[in-house]
Protein backbone atom coordinates (compact mmCIF):
# COMPACT_ATOMS: atom_id res chain seq x y z
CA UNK A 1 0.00 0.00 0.00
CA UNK A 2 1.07 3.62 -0.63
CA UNK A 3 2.46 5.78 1.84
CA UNK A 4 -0.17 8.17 3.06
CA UNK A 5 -0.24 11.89 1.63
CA UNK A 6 1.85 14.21 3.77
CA UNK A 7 0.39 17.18 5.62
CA UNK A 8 1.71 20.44 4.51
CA UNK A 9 5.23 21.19 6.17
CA UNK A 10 4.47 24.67 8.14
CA UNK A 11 7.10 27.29 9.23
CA UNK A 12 8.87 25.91 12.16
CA UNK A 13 7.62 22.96 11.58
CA UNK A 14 9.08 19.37 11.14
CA UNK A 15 7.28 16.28 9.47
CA UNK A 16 6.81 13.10 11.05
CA UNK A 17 7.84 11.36 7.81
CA UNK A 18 11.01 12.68 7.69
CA UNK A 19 11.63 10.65 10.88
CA UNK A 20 14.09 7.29 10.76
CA UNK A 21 13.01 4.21 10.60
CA UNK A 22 14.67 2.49 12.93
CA UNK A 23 14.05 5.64 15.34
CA UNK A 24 16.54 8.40 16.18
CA UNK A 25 17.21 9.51 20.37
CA UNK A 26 18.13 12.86 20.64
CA UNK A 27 17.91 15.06 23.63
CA UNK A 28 16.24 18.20 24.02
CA UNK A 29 17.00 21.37 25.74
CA UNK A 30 13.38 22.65 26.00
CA UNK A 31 11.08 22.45 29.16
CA UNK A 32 8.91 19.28 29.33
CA UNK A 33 6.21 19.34 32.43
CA UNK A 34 3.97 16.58 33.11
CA UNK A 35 1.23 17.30 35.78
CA UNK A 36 -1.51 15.15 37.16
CA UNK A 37 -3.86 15.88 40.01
CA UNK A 38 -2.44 19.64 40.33
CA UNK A 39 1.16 18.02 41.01
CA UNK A 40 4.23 18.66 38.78
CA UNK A 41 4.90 15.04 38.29
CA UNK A 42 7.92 15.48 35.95
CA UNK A 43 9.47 18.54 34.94
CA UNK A 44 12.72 18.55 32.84
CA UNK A 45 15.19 20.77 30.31
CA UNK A 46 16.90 16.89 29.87
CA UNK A 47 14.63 14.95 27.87
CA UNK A 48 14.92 12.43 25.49
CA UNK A 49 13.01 12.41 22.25
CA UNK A 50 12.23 9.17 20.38
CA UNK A 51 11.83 10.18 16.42
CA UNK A 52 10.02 7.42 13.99
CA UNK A 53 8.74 7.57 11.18
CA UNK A 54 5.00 8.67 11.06
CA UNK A 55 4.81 8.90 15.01
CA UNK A 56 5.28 12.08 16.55
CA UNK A 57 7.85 12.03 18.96
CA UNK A 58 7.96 9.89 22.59
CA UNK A 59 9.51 12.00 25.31
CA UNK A 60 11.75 10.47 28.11
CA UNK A 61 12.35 12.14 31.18
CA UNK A 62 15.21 10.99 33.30
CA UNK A 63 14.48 9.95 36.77
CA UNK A 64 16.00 12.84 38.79
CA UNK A 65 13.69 14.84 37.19
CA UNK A 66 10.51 13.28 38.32
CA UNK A 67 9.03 12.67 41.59
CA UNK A 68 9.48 9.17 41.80
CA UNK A 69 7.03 9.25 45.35
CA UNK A 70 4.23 9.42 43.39
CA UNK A 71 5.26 6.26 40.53
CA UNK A 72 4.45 2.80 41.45
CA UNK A 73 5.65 -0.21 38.87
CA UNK A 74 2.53 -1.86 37.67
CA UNK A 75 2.00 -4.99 36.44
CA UNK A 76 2.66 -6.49 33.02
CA UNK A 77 5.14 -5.40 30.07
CA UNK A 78 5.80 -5.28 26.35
CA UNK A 79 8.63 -5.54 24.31
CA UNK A 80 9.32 -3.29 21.34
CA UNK A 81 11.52 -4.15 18.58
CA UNK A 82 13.90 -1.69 19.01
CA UNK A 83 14.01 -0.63 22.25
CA UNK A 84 13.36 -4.34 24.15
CA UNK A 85 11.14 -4.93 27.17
CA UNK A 86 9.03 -1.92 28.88
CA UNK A 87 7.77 -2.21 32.30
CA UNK A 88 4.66 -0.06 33.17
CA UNK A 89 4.14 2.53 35.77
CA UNK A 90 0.98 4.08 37.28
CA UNK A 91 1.03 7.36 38.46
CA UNK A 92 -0.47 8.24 42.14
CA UNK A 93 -1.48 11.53 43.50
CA UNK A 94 -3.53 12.15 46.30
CA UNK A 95 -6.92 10.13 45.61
CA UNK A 96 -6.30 9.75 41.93
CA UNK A 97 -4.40 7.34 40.11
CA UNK A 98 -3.42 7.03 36.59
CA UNK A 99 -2.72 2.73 36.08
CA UNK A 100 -0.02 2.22 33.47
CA UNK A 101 0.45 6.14 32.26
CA UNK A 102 3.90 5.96 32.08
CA UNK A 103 6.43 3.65 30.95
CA UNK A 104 10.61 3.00 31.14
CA UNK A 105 13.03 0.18 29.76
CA UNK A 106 15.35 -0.71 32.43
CA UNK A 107 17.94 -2.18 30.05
CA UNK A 108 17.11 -0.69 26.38
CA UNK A 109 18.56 -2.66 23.87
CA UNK A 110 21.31 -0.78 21.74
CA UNK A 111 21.45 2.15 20.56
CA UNK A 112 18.91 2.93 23.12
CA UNK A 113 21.08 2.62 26.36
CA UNK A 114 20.21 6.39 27.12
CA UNK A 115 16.87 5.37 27.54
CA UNK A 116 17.24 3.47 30.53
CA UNK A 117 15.29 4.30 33.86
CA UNK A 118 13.71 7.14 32.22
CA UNK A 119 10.11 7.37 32.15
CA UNK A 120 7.63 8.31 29.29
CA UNK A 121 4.25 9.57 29.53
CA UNK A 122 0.83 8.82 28.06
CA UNK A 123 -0.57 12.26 27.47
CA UNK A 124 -4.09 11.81 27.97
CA UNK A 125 -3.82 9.63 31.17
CA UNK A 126 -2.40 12.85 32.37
CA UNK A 127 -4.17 15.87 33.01
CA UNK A 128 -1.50 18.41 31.11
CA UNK A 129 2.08 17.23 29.14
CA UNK A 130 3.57 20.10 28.09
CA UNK A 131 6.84 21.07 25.71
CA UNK A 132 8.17 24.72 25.53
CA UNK A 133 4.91 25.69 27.54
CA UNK A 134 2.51 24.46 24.72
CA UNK A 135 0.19 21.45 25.83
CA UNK A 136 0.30 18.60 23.77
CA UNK A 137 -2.11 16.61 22.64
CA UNK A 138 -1.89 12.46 22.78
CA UNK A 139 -1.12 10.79 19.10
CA UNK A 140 -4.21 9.49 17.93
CA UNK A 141 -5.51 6.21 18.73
CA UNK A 142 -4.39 5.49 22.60
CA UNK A 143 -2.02 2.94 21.64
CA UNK A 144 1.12 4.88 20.91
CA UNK A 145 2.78 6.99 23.65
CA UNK A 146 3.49 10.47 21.08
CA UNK A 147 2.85 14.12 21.88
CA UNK A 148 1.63 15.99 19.19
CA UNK A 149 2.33 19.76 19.26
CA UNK A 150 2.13 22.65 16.88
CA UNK A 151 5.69 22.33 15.47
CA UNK A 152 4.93 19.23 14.12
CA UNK A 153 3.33 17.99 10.76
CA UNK A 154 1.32 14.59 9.94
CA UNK A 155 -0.93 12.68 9.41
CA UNK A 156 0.47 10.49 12.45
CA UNK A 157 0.18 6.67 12.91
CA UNK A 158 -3.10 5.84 15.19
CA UNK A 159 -5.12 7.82 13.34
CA UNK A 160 -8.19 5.72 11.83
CA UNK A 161 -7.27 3.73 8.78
CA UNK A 162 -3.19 4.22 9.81
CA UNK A 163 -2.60 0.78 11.10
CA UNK A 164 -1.37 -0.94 8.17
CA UNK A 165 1.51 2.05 8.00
C-alpha cells in the first residue's frame, strides 16, 4: 500500500515522515512538564526524544527529574523491537491514580542505552504534558505513547485507517 499523503510542512515545523526508521534519540534542551492531580509530576530541560517515522515524537524524562514518590511499577510489560522490554508505571497523586500512564526500559537494547530508567508519559492519562509551555495533545488512537504539538506535521500513525503504515 502507498504511503499516506503528507500534511503540509508549516514554518517551524518538522514532518513526522522525515523521521528514521529504525528511530533516532536525541535530547532536548526545552522544558517538558507533566502534571496530574495539580502536582508537577515530571518537569525537565533533559529529555529524550524518540523520532520514527510517522509517530510524533515519545519523550523520556530521566528519573531525577521526576518525583518518583508518586510512581508505582505496575504490572505487566511489552517488548518493542527496538528498544526491548518496557515495564509499566501508574502514576499516584492524592486520591487519583493514573494505572499504566507511564512507561521506562530498564535495560534498552542498543542504541537505546540512554533510555534506561527514564520514564515516558501517556498524554491523555495525564491531566497536562507540556513542551516549551505548549500542551500537547496524545497521538491518535491510545495505543502509541506520542505528543503531538504545533511544530509538528502529519498525518500520524493511530489515526483511523493508519494501522497498516
Amino acid at each position: 500500500m502507498a504511503p499516506p499523503r503528507r500534511d503540509p510542512v508549516g514554518p517551524g515545523q518538522e514532518s513526522v515522515w522525515d523521521y528514521p526508521r529504525p528511530p533516532r534519540l536525541e535530547p532536548d534542551r526545552r522544558l517538558v512538564e507533566v502534571v496530574f492531580n495539580g502536582h508537577v509530576v515530571a518537569r525537565t530541560t533533559r529529555a529524550l526524544r524518540l523520532l520514527e517515522t510517522s509517530h510524533p515524537p515519545t519523550w523520556y524524562i530521566p528519573p531525577d527529574d521526576i518525583d518518583m514518590s508518586v510512581i508505582e511499577v505496575a504490572s505487566g510489560s511489552s517488548f518493542c523491537e527496538w528498544k526491548g522490554v518496557a515495564t509499566y508505571h501508574t502514576v499516584v497523586v492524592g486520591s487519583r491514580r493514573a494505572e499504566r500512564a507511564a512507561w521506562s526500559y530498564a535495560s534498552p537494547a542498543a542504541p537505546f542505552e540512554a533510555l534506561a530508567d527514564h520514564l515516558a508519559f501517556y498524554v491523555a492519562a495525564m491531566d497536562a504534558c507540556t513542551v516549551g509551555g505548549e500542551r500537547a495533545r496524545p497521538q491518535p488512537g491510545g495505543f502509541y505513547g506520542g505528543w503531538v504539538t504545533s511544530d509538528l506535521a502529519g498525518p500520524f500513525k493511530g489515526e483511523p485507517g493508519t494501522w497498516h503504515w
